[in-house]
C-alpha atoms as a PDB file:
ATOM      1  CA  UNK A   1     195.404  11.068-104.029  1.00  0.00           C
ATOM      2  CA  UNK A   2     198.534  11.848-105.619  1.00  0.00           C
ATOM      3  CA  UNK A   3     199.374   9.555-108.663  1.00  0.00           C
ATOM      4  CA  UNK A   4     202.494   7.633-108.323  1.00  0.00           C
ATOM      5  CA  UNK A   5     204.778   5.545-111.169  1.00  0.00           C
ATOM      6  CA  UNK A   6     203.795   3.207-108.775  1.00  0.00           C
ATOM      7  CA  UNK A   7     200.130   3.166-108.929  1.00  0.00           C
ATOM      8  CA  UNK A   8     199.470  -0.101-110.299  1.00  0.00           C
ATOM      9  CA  UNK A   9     201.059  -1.663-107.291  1.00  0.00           C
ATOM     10  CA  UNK A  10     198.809  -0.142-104.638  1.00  0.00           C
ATOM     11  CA  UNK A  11     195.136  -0.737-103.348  1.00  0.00           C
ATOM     12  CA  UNK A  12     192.196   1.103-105.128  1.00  0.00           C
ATOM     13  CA  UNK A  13     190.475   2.400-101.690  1.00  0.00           C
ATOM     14  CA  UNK A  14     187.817   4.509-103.920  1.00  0.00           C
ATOM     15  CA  UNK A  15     185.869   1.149-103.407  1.00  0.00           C
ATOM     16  CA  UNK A  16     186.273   1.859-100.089  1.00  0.00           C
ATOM     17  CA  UNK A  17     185.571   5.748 -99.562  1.00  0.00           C
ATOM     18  CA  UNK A  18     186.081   8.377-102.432  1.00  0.00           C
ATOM     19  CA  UNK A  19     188.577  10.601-100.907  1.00  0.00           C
ATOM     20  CA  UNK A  20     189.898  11.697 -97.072  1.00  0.00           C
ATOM     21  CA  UNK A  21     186.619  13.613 -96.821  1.00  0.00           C
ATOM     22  CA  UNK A  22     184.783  11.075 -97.323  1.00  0.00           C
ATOM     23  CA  UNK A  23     186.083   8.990 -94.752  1.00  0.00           C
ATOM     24  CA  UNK A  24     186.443  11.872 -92.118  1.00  0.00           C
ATOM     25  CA  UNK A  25     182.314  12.172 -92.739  1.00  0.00           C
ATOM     26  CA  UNK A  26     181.927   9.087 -91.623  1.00  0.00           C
ATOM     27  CA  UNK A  27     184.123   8.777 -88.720  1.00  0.00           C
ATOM     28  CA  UNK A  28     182.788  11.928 -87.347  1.00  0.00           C
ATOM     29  CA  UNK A  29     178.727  10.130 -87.958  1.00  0.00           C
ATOM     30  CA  UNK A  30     180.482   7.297 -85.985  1.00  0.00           C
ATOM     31  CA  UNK A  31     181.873   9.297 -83.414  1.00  0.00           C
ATOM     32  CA  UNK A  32     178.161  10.705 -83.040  1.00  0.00           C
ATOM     33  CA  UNK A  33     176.827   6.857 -83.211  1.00  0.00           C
ATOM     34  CA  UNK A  34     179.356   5.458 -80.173  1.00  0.00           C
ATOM     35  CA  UNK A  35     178.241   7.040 -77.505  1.00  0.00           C
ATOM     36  CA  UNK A  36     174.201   5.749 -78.134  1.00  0.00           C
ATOM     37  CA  UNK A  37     175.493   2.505 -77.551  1.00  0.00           C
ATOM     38  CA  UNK A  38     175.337   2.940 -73.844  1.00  0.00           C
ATOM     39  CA  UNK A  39     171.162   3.288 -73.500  1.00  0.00           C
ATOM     40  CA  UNK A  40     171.028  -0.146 -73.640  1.00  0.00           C
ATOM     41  CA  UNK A  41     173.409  -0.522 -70.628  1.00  0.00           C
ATOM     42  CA  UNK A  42     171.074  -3.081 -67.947  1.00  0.00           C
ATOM     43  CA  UNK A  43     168.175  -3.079 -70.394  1.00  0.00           C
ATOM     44  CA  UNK A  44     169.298  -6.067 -72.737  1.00  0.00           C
ATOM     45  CA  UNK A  45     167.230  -8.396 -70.578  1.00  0.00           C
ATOM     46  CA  UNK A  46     164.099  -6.102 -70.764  1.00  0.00           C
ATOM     47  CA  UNK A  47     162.223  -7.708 -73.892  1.00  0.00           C
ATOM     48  CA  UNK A  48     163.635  -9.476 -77.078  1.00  0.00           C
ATOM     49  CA  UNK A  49     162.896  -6.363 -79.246  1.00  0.00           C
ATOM     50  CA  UNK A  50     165.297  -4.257 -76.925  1.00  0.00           C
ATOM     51  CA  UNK A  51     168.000  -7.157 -77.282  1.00  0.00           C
ATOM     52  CA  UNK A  52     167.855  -6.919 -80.950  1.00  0.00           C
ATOM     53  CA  UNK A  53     167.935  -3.466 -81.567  1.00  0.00           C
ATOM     54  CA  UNK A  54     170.768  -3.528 -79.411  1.00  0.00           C
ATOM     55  CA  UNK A  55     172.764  -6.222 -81.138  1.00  0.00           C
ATOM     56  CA  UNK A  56     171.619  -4.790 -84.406  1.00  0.00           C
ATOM     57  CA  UNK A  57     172.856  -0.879 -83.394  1.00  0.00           C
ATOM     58  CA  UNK A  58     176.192  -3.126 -82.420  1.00  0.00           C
ATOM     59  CA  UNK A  59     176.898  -4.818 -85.332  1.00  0.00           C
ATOM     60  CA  UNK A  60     175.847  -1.674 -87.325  1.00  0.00           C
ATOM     61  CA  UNK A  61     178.318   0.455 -85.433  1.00  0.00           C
ATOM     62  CA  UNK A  62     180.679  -2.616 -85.418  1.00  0.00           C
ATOM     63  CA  UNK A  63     180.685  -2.991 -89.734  1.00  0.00           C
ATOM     64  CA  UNK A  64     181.316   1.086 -89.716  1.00  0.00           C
ATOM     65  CA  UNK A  65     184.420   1.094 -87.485  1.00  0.00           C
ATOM     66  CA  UNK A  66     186.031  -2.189 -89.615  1.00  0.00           C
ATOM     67  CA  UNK A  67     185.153  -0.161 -93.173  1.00  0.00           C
ATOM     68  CA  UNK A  68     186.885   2.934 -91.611  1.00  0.00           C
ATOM     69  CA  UNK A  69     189.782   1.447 -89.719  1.00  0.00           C
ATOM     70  CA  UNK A  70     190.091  -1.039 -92.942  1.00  0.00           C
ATOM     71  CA  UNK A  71     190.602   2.194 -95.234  1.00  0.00           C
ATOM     72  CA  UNK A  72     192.817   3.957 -92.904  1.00  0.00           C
ATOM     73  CA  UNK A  73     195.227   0.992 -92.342  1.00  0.00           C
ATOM     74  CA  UNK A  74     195.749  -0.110 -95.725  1.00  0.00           C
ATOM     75  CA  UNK A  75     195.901   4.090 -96.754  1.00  0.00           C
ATOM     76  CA  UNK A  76     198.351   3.919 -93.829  1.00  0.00           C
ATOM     77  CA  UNK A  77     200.712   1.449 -95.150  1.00  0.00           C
ATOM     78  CA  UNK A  78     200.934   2.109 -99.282  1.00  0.00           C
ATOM     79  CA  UNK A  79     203.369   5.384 -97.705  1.00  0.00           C
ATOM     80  CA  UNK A  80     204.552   5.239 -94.107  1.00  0.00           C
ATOM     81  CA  UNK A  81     206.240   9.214 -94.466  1.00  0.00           C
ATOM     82  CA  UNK A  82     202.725  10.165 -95.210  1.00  0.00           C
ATOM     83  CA  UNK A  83     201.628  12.032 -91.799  1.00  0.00           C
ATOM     84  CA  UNK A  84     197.795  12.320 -93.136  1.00  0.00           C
ATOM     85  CA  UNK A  85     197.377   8.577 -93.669  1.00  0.00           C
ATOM     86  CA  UNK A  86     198.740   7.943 -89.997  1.00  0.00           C
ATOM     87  CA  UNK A  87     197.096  10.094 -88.540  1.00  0.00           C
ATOM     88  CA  UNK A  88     193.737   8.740 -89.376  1.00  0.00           C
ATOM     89  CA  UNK A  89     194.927   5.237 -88.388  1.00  0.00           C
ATOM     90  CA  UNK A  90     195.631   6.463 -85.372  1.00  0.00           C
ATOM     91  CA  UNK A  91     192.730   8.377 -85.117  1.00  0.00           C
ATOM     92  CA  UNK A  92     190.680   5.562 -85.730  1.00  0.00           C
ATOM     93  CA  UNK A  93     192.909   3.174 -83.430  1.00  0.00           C
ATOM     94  CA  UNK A  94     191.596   5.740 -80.492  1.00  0.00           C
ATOM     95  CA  UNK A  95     187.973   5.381 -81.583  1.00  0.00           C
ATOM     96  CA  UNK A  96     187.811   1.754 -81.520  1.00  0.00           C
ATOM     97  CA  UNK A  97     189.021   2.000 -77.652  1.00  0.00           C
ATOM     98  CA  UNK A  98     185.973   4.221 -77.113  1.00  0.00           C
ATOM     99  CA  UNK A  99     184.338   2.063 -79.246  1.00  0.00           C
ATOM    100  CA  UNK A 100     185.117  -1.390 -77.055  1.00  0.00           C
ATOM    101  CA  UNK A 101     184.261   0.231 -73.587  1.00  0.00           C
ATOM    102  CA  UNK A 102     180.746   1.167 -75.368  1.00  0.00           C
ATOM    103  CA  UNK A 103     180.497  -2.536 -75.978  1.00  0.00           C
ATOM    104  CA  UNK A 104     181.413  -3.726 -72.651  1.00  0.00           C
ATOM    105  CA  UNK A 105     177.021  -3.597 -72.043  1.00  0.00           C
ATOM    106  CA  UNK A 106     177.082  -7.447 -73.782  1.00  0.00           C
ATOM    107  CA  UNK A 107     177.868  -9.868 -71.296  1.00  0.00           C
ATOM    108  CA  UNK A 108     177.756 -13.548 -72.119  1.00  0.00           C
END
């Protein structure tokens, strides 16, 4: 990241991820990770170990997506004319969507 005179009055996201690339490596593991979501689809009521590993693949998935869109949104916002920065909001704004019809398996 490119320092600024105004450095001191932005967020440290190297907490967060180290760099771009290390962000992109995770959304693309998490793009992988979506999609196995859906094998428990009719199955939660099988047996209580298939209900937990379901919830616990959920909230696993769940934490990722926050920590990614969490990084890309306050990235986003420290320099709106930035195209990079948007684009991985948005980019992460389109995986959540994939993200929430994955989830639509939990019913109450």
């Amino acid at each position: 990241m490119k320092q600024t005179a105004h450095d001191e009055r932005t967020w440290d996201l190297t907490h967060v991820y180290a760099d771009e690339h290390a962000w992109e490596a995770d959304r693309v593991a998490l793009t992988e990770r979506i999609p196995t979501l859906s094998r428990y689809r009719g199955r939660l009521g099988e047996h209580p170990g298939v209900l937990a590993d379901a919830f616990d693949l959920l909230y696993s998935v769940s934490r990722q997506l926050e920590t990614l869109y969490t990084f890309a949104s306050l990235e986003a916002d420290q320099d709106l004319r930035l195209p990079g920065p948007s684009g991985r909001r948005q980019r992460i704004e389109a995986l959540m969507a994939e993200h929430g019809s994955s989830v639509c398996l939990v019913r109450p």
